[in-house]
Protein backbone atom coordinates (compact mmCIF):
# COMPACT_ATOMS: atom_id res chain seq x y z
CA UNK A 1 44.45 126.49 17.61
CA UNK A 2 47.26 128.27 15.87
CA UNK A 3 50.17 126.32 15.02
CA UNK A 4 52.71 128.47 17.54
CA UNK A 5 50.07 127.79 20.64
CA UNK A 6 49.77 124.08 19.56
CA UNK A 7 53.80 123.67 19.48
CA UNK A 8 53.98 126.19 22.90
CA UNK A 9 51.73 124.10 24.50
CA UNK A 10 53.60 120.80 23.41
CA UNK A 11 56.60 122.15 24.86
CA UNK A 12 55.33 123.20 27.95
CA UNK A 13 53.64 119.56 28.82
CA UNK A 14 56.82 117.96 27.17
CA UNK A 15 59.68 120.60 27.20
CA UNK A 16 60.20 119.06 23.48
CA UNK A 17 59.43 121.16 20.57
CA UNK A 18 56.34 119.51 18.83
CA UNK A 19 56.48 116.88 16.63
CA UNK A 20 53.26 117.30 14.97
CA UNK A 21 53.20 118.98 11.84
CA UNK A 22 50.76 121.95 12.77
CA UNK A 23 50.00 122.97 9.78
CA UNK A 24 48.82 119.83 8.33
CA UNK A 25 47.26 118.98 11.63
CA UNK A 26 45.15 122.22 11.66
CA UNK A 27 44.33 121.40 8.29
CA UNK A 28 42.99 118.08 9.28
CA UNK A 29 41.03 119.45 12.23
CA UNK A 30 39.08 122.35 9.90
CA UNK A 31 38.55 119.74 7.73
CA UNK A 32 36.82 117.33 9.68
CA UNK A 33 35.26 119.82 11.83
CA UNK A 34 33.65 121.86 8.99
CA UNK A 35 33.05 118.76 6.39
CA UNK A 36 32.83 115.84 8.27
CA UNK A 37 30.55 114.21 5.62
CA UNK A 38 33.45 114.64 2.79
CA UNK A 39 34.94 111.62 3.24
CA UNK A 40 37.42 112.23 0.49
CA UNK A 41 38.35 115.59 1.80
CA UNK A 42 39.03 114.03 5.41
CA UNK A 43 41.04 111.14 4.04
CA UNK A 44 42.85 113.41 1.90
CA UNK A 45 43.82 115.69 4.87
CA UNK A 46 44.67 112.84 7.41
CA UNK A 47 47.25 111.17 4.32
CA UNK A 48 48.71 115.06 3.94
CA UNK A 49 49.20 114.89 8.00
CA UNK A 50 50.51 110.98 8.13
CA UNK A 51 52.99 111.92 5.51
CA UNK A 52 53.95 115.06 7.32
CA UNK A 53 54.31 113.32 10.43
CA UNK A 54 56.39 110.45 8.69
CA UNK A 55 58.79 112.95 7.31
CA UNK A 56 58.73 115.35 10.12
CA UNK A 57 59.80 111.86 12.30
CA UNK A 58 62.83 111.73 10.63
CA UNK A 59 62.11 107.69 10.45
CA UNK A 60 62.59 107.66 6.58
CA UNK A 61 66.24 110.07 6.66
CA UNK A 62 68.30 107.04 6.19
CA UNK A 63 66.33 104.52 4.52
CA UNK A 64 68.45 102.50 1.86
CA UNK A 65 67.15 100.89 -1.43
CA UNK A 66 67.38 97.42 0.49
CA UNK A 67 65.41 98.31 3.30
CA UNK A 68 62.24 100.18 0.64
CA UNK A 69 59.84 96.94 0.81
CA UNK A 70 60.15 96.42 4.31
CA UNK A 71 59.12 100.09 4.64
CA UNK A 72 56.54 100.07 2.34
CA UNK A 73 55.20 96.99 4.56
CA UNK A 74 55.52 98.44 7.79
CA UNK A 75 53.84 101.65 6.66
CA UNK A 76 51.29 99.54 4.57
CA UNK A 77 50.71 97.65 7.79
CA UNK A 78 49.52 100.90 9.96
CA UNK A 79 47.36 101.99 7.46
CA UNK A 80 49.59 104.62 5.18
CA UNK A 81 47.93 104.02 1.93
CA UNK A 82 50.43 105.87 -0.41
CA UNK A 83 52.92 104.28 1.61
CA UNK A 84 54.74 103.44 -1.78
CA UNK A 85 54.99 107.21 -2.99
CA UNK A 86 55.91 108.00 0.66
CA UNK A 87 59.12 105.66 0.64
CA UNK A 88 60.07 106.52 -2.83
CA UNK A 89 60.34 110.22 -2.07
CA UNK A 90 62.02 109.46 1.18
CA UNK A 91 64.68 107.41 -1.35
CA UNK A 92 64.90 110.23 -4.15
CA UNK A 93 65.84 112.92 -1.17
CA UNK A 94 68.28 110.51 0.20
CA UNK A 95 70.00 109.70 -2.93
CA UNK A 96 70.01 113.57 -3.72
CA UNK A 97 71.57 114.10 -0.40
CA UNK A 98 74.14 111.10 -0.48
CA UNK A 99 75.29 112.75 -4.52
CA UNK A 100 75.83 116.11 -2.60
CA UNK A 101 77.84 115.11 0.01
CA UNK A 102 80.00 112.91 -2.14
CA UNK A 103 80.71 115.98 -4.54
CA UNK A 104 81.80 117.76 -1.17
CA UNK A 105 83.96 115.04 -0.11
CA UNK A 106 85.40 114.58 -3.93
């Protein structure tokens, strides 16, 4: 399924645009579809989809250096296994973000 008709059909059950990251998601599909011995290659595309899905959620936009463990827990606790990396990034962007906006402000 192409990634407009997945998010076109999303909206029309929903009338939200899709959360699901259909790129990733189609990724994952062909992958377990067409190799569904490759272990590796399915975990690999079902940790690029979590993460996609994490960021796309917008659950990680304000996440604060105090909060990172908890995180790293919560996400460790549903299975994420680079939960870790995941957080991190989240934190770099954030930081990146909260310099620019100061500058702005300044």
């Amino acid at each position: 399924m192409s990634p407009s008709l997945t998010n076109y059909l999303y909206f029309c059950n929903t009338g939200y645009l899709s959360p699901i990251p259909t790129l990733e998601y189609d990724n994952f599909i062909h992958t377990v579809s067409n190799s569904p011995n490759d272990i590796n290659a399915c975990q690999d595309a079902f940790n690029k989809l979590t993460a996609a899905y994490i960021y796309g959620s917008g659950v990680l936009d304000e996440i604060t250096e105090s909060e990172r463990q908890a995180a790293i827990n919560l996400l460790e606790q549903k299975g994420v296994a680079n939960a870790a990396a995941i957080v991190e990034q989240a934190l770099a962007k954030n930081e990146e973000v909260t310099k620019y906006m100061l500058t702005k402000i300044l």
